[in-house]
PDB file of N, CA and C in Angstrom:
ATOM      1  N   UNK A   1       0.850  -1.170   0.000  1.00  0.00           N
ATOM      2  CA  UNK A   1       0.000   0.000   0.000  1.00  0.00           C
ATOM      3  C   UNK A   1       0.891   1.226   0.000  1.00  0.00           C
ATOM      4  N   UNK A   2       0.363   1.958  -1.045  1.00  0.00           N
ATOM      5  CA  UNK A   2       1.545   2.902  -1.185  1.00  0.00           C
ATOM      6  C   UNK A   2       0.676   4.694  -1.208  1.00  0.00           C
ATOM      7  N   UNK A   3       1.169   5.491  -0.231  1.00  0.00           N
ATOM      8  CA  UNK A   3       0.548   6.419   0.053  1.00  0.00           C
ATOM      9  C   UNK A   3      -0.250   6.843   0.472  1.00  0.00           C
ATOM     10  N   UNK A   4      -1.422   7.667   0.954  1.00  0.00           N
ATOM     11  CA  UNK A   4      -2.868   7.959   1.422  1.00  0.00           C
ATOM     12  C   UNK A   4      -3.220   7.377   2.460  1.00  0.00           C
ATOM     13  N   UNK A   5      -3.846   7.180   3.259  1.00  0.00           N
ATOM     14  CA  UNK A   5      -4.753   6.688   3.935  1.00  0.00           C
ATOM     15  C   UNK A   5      -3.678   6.514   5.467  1.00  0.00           C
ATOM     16  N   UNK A   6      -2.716   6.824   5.824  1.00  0.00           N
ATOM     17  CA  UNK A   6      -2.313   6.439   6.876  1.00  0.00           C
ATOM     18  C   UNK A   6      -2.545   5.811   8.433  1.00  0.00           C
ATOM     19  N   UNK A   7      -3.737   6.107   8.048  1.00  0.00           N
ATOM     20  CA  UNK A   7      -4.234   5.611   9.905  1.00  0.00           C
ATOM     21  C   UNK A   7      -5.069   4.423   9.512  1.00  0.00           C
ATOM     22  N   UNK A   8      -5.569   4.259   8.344  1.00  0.00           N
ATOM     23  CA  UNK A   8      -6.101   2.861   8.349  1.00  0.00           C
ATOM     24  C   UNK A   8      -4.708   2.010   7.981  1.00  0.00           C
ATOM     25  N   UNK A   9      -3.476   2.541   7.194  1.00  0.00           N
ATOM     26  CA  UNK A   9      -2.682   1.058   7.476  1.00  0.00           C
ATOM     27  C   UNK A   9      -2.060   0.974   8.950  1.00  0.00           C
ATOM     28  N   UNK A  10      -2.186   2.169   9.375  1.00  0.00           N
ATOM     29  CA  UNK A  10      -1.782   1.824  11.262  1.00  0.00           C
ATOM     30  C   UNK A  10      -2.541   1.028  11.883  1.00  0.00           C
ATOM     31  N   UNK A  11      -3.880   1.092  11.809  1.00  0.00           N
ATOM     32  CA  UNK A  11      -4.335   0.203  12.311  1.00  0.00           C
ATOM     33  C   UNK A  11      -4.276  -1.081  11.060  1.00  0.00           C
ATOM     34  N   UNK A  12      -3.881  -1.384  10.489  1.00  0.00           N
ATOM     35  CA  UNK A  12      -4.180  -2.553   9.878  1.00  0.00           C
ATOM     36  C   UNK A  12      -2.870  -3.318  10.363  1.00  0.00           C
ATOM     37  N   UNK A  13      -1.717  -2.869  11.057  1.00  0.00           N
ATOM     38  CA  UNK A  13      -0.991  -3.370  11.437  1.00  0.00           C
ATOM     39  C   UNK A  13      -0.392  -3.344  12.515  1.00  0.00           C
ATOM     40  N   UNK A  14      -1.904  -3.065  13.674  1.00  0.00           N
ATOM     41  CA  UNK A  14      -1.722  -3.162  14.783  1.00  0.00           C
ATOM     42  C   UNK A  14      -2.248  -4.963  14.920  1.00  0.00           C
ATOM     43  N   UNK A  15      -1.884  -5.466  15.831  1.00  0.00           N
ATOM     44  CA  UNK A  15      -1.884  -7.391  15.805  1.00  0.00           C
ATOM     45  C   UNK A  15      -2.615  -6.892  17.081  1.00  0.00           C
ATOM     46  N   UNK A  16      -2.902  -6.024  18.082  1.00  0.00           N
ATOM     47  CA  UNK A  16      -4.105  -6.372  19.102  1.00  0.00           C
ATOM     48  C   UNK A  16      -5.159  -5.044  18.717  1.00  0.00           C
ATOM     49  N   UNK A  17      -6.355  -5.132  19.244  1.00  0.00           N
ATOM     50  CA  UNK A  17      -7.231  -4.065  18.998  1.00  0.00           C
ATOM     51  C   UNK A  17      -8.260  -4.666  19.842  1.00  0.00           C
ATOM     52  N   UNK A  18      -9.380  -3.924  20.029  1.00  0.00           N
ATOM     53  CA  UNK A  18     -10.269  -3.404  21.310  1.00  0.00           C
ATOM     54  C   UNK A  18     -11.369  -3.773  21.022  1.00  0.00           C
ATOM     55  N   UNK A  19     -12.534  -4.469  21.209  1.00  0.00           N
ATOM     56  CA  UNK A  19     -13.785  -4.022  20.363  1.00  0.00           C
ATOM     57  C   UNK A  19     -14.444  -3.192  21.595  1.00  0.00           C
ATOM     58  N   UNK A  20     -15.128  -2.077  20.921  1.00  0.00           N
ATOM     59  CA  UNK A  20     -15.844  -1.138  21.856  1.00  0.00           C
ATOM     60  C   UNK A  20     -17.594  -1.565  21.862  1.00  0.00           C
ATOM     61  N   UNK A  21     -18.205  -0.331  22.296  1.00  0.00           N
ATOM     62  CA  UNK A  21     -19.644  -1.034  22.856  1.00  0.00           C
ATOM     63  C   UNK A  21     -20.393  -0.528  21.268  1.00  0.00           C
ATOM     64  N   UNK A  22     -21.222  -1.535  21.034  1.00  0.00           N
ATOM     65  CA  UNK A  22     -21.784  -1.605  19.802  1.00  0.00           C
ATOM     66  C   UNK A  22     -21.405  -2.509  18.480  1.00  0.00           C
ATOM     67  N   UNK A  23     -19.846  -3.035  18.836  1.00  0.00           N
ATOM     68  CA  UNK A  23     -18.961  -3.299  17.924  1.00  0.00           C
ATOM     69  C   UNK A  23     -19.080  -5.033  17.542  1.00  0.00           C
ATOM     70  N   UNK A  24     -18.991  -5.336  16.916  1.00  0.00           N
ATOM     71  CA  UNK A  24     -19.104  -6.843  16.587  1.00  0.00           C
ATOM     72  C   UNK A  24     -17.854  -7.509  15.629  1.00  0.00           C
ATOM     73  N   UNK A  25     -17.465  -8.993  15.420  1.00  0.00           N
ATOM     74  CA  UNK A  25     -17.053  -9.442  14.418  1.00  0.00           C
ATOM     75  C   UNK A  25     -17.863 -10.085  13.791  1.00  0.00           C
ATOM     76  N   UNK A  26     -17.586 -10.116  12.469  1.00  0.00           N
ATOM     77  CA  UNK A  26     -18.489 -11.017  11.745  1.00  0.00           C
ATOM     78  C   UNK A  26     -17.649 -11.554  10.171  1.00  0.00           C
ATOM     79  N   UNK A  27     -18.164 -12.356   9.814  1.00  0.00           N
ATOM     80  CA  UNK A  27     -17.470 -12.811   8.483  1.00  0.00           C
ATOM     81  C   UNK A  27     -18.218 -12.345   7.255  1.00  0.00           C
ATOM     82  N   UNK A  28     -17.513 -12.528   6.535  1.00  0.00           N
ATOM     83  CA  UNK A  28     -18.527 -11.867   5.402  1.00  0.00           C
ATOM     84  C   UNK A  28     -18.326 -13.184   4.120  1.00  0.00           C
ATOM     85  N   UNK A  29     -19.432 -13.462   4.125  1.00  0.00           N
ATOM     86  CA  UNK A  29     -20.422 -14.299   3.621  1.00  0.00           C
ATOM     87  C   UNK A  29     -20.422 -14.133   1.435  1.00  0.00           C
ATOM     88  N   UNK A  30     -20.668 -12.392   1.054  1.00  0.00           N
ATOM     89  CA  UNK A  30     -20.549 -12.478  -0.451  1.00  0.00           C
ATOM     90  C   UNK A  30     -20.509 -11.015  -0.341  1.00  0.00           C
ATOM     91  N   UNK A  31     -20.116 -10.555  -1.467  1.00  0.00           N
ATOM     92  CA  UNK A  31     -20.228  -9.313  -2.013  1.00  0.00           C
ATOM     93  C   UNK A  31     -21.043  -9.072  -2.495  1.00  0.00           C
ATOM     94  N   UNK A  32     -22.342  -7.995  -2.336  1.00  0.00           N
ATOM     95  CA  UNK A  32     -23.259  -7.315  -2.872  1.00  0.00           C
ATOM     96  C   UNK A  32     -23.317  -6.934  -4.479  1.00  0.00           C
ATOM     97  N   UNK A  33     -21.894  -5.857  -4.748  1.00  0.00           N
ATOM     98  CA  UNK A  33     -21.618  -4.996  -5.436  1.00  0.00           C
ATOM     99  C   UNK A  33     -21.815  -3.924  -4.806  1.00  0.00           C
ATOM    100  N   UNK A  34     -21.461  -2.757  -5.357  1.00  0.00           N
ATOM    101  CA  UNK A  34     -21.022  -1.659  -4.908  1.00  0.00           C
ATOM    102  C   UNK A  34     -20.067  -1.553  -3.870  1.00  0.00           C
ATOM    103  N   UNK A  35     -20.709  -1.336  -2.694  1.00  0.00           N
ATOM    104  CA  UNK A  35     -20.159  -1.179  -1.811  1.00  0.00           C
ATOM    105  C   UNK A  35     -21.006  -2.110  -0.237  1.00  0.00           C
ATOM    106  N   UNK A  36     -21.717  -2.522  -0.765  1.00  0.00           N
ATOM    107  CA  UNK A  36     -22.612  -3.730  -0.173  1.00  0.00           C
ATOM    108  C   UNK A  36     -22.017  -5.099   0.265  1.00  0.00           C
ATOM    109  N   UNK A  37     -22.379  -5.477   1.159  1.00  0.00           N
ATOM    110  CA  UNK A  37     -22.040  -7.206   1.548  1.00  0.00           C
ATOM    111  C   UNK A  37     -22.390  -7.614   2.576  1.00  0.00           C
ATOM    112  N   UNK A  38     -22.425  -9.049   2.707  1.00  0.00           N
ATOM    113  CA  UNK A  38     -23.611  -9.217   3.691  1.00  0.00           C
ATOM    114  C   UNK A  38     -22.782 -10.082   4.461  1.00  0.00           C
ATOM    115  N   UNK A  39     -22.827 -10.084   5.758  1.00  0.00           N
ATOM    116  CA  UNK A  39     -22.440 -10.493   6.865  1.00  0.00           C
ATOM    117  C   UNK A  39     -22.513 -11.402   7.621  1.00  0.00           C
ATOM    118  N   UNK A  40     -21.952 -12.492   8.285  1.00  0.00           N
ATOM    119  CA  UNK A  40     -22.696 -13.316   9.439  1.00  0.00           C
ATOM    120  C   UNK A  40     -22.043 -13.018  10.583  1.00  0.00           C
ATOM    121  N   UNK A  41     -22.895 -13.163  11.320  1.00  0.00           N
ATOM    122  CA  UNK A  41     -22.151 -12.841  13.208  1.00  0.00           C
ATOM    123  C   UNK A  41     -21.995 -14.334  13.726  1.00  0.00           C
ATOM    124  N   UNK A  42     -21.621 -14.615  15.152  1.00  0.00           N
ATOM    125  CA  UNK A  42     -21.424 -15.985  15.721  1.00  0.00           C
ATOM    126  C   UNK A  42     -22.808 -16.466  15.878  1.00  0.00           C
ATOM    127  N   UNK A  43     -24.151 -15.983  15.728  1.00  0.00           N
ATOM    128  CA  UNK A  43     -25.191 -16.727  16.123  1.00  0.00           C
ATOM    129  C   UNK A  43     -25.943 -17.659  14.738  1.00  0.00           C
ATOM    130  N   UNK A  44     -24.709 -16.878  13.172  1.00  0.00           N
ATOM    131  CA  UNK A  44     -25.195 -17.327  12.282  1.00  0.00           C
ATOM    132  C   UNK A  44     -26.628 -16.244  11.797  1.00  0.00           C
ATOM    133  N   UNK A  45     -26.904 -15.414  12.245  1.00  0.00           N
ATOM    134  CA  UNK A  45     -27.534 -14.362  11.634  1.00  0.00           C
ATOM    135  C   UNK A  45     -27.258 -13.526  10.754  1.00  0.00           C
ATOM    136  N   UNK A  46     -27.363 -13.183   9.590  1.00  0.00           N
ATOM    137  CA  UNK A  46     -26.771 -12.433   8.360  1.00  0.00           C
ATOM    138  C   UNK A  46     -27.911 -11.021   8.367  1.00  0.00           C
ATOM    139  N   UNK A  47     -27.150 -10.265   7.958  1.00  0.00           N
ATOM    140  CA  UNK A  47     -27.328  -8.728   7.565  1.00  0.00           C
ATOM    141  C   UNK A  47     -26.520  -8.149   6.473  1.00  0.00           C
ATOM    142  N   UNK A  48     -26.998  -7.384   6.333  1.00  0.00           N
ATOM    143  CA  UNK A  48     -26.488  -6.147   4.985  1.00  0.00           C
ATOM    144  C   UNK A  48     -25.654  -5.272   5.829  1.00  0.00           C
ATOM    145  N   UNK A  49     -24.282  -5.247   5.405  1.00  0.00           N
ATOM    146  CA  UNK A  49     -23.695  -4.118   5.865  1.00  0.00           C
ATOM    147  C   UNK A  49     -22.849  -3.021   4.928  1.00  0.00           C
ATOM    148  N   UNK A  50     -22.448  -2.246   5.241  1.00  0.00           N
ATOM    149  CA  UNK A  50     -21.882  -1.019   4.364  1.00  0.00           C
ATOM    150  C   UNK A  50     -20.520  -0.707   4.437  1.00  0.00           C
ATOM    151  N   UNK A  51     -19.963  -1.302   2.796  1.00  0.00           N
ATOM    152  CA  UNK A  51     -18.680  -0.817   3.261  1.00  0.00           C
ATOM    153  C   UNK A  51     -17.928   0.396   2.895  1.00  0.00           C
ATOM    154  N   UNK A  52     -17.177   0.886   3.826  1.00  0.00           N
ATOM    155  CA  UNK A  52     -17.319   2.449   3.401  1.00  0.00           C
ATOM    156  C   UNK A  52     -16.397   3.280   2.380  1.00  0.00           C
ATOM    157  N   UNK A  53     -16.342   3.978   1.847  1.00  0.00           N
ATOM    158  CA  UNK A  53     -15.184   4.357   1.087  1.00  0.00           C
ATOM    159  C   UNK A  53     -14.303   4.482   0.846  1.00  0.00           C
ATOM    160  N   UNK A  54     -13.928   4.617   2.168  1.00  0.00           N
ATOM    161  CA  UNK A  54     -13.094   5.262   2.809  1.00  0.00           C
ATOM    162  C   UNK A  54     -11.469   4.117   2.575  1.00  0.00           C
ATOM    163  N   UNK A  55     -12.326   2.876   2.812  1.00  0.00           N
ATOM    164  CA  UNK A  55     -11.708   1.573   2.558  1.00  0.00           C
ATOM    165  C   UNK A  55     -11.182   1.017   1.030  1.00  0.00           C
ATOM    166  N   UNK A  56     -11.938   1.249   0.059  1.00  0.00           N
ATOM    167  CA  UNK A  56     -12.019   1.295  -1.183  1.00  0.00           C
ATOM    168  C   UNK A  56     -10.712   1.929  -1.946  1.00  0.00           C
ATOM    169  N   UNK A  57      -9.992   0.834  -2.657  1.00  0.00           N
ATOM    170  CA  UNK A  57      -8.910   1.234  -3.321  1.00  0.00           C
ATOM    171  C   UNK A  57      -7.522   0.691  -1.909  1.00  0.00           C
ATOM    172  N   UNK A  58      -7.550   0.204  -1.007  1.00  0.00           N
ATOM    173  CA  UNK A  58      -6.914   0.777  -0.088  1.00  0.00           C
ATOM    174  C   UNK A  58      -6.519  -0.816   0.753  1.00  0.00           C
ATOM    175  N   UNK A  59      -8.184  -1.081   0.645  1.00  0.00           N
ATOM    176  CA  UNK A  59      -8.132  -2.369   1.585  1.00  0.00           C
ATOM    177  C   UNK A  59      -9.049  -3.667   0.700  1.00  0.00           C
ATOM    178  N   UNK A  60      -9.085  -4.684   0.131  1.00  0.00           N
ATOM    179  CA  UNK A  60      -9.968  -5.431  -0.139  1.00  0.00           C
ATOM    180  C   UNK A  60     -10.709  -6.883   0.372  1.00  0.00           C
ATOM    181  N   UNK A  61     -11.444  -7.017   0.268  1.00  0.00           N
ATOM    182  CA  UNK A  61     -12.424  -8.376   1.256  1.00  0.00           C
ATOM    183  C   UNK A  61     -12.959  -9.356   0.252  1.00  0.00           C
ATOM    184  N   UNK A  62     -12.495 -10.717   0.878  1.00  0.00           N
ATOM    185  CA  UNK A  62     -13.128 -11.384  -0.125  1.00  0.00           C
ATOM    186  C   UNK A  62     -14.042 -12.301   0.709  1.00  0.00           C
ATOM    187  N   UNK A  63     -14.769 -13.393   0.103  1.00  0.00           N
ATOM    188  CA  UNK A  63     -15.856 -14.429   0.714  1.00  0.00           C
ATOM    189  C   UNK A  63     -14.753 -14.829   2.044  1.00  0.00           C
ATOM    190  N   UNK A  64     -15.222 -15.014   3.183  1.00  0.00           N
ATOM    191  CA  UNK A  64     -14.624 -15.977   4.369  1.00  0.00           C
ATOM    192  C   UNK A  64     -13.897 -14.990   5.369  1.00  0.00           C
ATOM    193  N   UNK A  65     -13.690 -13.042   4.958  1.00  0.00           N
ATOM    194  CA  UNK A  65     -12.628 -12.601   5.589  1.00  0.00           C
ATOM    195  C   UNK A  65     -13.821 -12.052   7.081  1.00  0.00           C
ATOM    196  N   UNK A  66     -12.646 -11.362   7.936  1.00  0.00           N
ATOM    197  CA  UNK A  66     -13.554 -10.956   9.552  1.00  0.00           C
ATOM    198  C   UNK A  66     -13.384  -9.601   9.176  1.00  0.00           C
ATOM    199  N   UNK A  67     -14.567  -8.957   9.179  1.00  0.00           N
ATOM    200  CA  UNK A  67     -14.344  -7.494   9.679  1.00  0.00           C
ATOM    201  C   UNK A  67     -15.076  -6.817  11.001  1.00  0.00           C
ATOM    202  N   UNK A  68     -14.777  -5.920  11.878  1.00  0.00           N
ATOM    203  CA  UNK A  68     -15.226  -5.164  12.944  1.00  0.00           C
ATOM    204  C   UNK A  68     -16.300  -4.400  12.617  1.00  0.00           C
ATOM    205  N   UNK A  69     -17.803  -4.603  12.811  1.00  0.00           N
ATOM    206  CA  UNK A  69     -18.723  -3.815  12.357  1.00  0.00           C
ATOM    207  C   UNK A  69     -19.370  -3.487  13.065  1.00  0.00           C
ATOM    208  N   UNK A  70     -20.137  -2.115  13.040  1.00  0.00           N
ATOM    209  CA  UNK A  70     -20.775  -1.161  14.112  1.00  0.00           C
ATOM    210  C   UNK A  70     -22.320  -1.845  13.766  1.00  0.00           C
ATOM    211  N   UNK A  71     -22.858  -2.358  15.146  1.00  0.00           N
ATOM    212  CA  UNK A  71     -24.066  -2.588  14.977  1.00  0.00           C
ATOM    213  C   UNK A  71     -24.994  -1.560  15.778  1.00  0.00           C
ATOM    214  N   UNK A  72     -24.271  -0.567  16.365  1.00  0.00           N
ATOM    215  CA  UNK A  72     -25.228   0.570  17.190  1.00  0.00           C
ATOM    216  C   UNK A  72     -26.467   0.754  16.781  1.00  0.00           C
ATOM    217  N   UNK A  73     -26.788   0.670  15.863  1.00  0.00           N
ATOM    218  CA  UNK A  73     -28.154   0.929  15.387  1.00  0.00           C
ATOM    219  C   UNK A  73     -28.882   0.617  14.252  1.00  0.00           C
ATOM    220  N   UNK A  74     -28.351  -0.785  14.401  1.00  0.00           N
ATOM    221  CA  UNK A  74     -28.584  -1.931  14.015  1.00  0.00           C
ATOM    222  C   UNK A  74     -30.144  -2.229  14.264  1.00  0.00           C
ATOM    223  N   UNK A  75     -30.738  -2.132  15.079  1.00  0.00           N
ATOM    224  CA  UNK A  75     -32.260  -2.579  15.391  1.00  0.00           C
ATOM    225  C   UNK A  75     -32.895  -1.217  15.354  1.00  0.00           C
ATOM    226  N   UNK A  76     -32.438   0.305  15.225  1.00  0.00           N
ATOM    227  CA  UNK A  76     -33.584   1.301  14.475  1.00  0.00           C
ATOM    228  C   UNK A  76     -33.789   0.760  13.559  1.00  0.00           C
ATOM    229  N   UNK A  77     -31.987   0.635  12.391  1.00  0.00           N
ATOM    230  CA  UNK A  77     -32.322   1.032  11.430  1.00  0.00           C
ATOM    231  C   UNK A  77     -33.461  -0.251  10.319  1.00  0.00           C
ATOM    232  N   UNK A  78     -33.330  -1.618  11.259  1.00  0.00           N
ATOM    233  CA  UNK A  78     -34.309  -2.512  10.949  1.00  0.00           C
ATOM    234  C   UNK A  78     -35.980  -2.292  10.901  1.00  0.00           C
ATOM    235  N   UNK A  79     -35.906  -1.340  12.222  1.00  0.00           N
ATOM    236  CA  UNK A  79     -37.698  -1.027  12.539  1.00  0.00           C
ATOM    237  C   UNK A  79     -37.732   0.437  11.153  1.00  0.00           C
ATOM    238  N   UNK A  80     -37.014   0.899  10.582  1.00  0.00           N
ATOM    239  CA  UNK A  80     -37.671   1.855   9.946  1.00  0.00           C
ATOM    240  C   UNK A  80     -37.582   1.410   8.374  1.00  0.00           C
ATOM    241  N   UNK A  81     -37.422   0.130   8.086  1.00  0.00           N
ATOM    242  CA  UNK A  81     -37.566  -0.264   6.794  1.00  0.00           C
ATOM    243  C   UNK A  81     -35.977  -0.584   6.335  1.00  0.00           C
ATOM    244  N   UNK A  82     -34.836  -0.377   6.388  1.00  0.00           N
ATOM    245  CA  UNK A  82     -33.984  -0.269   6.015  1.00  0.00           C
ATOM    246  C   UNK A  82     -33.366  -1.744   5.237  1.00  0.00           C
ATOM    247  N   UNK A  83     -32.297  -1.711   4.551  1.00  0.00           N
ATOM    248  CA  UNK A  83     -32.333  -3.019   4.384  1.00  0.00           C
ATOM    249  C   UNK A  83     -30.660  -3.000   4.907  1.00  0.00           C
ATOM    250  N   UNK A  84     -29.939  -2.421   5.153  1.00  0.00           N
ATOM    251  CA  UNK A  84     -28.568  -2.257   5.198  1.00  0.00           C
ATOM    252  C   UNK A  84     -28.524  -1.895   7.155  1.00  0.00           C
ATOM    253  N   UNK A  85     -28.190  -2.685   7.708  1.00  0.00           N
ATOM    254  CA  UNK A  85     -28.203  -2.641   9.506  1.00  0.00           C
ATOM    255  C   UNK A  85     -26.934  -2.323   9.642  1.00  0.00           C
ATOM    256  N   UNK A  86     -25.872  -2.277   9.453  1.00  0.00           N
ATOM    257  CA  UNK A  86     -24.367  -2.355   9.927  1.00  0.00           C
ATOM    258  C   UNK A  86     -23.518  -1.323   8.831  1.00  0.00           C
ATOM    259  N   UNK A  87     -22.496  -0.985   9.490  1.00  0.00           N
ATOM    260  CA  UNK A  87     -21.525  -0.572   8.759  1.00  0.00           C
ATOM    261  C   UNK A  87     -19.771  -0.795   9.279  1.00  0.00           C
ATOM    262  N   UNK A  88     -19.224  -1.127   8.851  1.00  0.00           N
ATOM    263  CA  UNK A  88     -18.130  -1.619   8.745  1.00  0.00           C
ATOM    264  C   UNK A  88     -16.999  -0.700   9.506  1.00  0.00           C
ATOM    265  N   UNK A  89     -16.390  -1.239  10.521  1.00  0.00           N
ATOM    266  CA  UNK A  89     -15.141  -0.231  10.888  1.00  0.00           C
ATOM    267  C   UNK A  89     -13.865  -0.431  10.642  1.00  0.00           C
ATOM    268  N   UNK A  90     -13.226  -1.401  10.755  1.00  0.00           N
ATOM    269  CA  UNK A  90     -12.591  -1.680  10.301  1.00  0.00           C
ATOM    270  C   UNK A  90     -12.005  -3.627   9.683  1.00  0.00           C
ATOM    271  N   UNK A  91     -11.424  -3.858   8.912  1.00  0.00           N
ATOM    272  CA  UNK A  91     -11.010  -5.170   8.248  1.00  0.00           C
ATOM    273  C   UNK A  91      -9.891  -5.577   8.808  1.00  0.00           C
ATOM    274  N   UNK A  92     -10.402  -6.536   9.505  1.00  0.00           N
ATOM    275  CA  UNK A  92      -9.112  -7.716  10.332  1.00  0.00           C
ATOM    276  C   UNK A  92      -8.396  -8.803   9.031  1.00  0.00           C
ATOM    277  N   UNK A  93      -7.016  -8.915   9.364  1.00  0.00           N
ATOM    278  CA  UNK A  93      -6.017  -9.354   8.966  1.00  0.00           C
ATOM    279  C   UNK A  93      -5.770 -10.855   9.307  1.00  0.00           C
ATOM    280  N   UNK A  94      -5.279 -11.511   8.566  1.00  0.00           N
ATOM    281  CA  UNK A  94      -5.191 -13.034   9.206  1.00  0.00           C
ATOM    282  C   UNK A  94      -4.250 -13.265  10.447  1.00  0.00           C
ATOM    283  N   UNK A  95      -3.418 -11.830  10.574  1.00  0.00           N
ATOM    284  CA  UNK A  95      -1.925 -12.243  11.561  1.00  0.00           C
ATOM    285  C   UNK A  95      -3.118 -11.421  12.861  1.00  0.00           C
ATOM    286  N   UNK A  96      -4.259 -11.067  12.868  1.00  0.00           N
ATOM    287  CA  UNK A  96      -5.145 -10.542  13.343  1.00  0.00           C
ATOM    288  C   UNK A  96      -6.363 -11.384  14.232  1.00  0.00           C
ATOM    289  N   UNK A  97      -6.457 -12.320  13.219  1.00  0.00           N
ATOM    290  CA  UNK A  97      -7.893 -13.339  13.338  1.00  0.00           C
ATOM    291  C   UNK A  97      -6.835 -14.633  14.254  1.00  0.00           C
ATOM    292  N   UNK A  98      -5.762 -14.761  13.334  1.00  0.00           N
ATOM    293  CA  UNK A  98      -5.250 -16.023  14.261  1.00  0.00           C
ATOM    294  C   UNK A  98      -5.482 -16.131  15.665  1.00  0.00           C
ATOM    295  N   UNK A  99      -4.813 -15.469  16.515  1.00  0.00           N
ATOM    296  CA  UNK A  99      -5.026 -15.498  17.660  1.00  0.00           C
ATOM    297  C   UNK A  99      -6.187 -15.075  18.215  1.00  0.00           C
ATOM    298  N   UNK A 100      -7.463 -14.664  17.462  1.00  0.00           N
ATOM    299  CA  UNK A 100      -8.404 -15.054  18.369  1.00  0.00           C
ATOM    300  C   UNK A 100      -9.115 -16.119  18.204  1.00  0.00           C
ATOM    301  N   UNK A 101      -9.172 -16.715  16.951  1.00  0.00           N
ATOM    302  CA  UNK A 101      -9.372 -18.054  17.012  1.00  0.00           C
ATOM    303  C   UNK A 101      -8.831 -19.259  17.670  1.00  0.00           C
ATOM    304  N   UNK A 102      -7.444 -18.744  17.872  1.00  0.00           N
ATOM    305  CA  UNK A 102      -6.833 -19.674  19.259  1.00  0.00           C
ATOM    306  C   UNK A 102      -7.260 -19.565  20.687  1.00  0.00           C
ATOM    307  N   UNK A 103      -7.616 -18.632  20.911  1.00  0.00           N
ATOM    308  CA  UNK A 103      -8.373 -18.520  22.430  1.00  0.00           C
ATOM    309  C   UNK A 103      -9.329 -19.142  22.286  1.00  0.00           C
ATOM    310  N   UNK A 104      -9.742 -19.486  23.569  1.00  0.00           N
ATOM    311  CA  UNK A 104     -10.875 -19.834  23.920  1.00  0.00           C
ATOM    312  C   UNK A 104     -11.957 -19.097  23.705  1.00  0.00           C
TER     313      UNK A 104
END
Protein backbone atom coordinates (compact mmCIF):
# COMPACT_ATOMS: atom_id res chain seq x y z
CA UNK A 1 0.00 0.00 0.00
CA UNK A 2 1.54 2.90 -1.19
CA UNK A 3 0.55 6.42 0.05
CA UNK A 4 -2.87 7.96 1.42
CA UNK A 5 -4.75 6.69 3.93
CA UNK A 6 -2.31 6.44 6.88
CA UNK A 7 -4.23 5.61 9.90
CA UNK A 8 -6.10 2.86 8.35
CA UNK A 9 -2.68 1.06 7.48
CA UNK A 10 -1.78 1.82 11.26
CA UNK A 11 -4.33 0.20 12.31
CA UNK A 12 -4.18 -2.55 9.88
CA UNK A 13 -0.99 -3.37 11.44
CA UNK A 14 -1.72 -3.16 14.78
CA UNK A 15 -1.88 -7.39 15.81
CA UNK A 16 -4.10 -6.37 19.10
CA UNK A 17 -7.23 -4.07 19.00
CA UNK A 18 -10.27 -3.40 21.31
CA UNK A 19 -13.79 -4.02 20.36
CA UNK A 20 -15.84 -1.14 21.86
CA UNK A 21 -19.64 -1.03 22.86
CA UNK A 22 -21.78 -1.60 19.80
CA UNK A 23 -18.96 -3.30 17.92
CA UNK A 24 -19.10 -6.84 16.59
CA UNK A 25 -17.05 -9.44 14.42
CA UNK A 26 -18.49 -11.02 11.75
CA UNK A 27 -17.47 -12.81 8.48
CA UNK A 28 -18.53 -11.87 5.40
CA UNK A 29 -20.42 -14.30 3.62
CA UNK A 30 -20.55 -12.48 -0.45
CA UNK A 31 -20.23 -9.31 -2.01
CA UNK A 32 -23.26 -7.31 -2.87
CA UNK A 33 -21.62 -5.00 -5.44
CA UNK A 34 -21.02 -1.66 -4.91
CA UNK A 35 -20.16 -1.18 -1.81
CA UNK A 36 -22.61 -3.73 -0.17
CA UNK A 37 -22.04 -7.21 1.55
CA UNK A 38 -23.61 -9.22 3.69
CA UNK A 39 -22.44 -10.49 6.86
CA UNK A 40 -22.70 -13.32 9.44
CA UNK A 41 -22.15 -12.84 13.21
CA UNK A 42 -21.42 -15.99 15.72
CA UNK A 43 -25.19 -16.73 16.12
CA UNK A 44 -25.19 -17.33 12.28
CA UNK A 45 -27.53 -14.36 11.63
CA UNK A 46 -26.77 -12.43 8.36
CA UNK A 47 -27.33 -8.73 7.56
CA UNK A 48 -26.49 -6.15 4.99
CA UNK A 49 -23.69 -4.12 5.87
CA UNK A 50 -21.88 -1.02 4.36
CA UNK A 51 -18.68 -0.82 3.26
CA UNK A 52 -17.32 2.45 3.40
CA UNK A 53 -15.18 4.36 1.09
CA UNK A 54 -13.09 5.26 2.81
CA UNK A 55 -11.71 1.57 2.56
CA UNK A 56 -12.02 1.30 -1.18
CA UNK A 57 -8.91 1.23 -3.32
CA UNK A 58 -6.91 0.78 -0.09
CA UNK A 59 -8.13 -2.37 1.59
CA UNK A 60 -9.97 -5.43 -0.14
CA UNK A 61 -12.42 -8.38 1.26
CA UNK A 62 -13.13 -11.38 -0.13
CA UNK A 63 -15.86 -14.43 0.71
CA UNK A 64 -14.62 -15.98 4.37
CA UNK A 65 -12.63 -12.60 5.59
CA UNK A 66 -13.55 -10.96 9.55
CA UNK A 67 -14.34 -7.49 9.68
CA UNK A 68 -15.23 -5.16 12.94
CA UNK A 69 -18.72 -3.81 12.36
CA UNK A 70 -20.77 -1.16 14.11
CA UNK A 71 -24.07 -2.59 14.98
CA UNK A 72 -25.23 0.57 17.19
CA UNK A 73 -28.15 0.93 15.39
CA UNK A 74 -28.58 -1.93 14.02
CA UNK A 75 -32.26 -2.58 15.39
CA UNK A 76 -33.58 1.30 14.47
CA UNK A 77 -32.32 1.03 11.43
CA UNK A 78 -34.31 -2.51 10.95
CA UNK A 79 -37.70 -1.03 12.54
CA UNK A 80 -37.67 1.86 9.95
CA UNK A 81 -37.57 -0.26 6.79
CA UNK A 82 -33.98 -0.27 6.01
CA UNK A 83 -32.33 -3.02 4.38
CA UNK A 84 -28.57 -2.26 5.20
CA UNK A 85 -28.20 -2.64 9.51
CA UNK A 86 -24.37 -2.35 9.93
CA UNK A 87 -21.53 -0.57 8.76
CA UNK A 88 -18.13 -1.62 8.75
CA UNK A 89 -15.14 -0.23 10.89
CA UNK A 90 -12.59 -1.68 10.30
CA UNK A 91 -11.01 -5.17 8.25
CA UNK A 92 -9.11 -7.72 10.33
CA UNK A 93 -6.02 -9.35 8.97
CA UNK A 94 -5.19 -13.03 9.21
CA UNK A 95 -1.93 -12.24 11.56
CA UNK A 96 -5.14 -10.54 13.34
CA UNK A 97 -7.89 -13.34 13.34
CA UNK A 98 -5.25 -16.02 14.26
CA UNK A 99 -5.03 -15.50 17.66
CA UNK A 100 -8.40 -15.05 18.37
CA UNK A 101 -9.37 -18.05 17.01
CA UNK A 102 -6.83 -19.67 19.26
CA UNK A 103 -8.37 -18.52 22.43
CA UNK A 104 -10.87 -19.83 23.92
Amino acid sequence: MKGGRKNLKRAAKEEKFNLQDGQAIMQVLSLRGSNLIEVMDGQGEKSLALFPAKFQKSMWIRRGSFVVVDISGKEKALESGSKVACLVSQVLFYEQVRPLQKSP
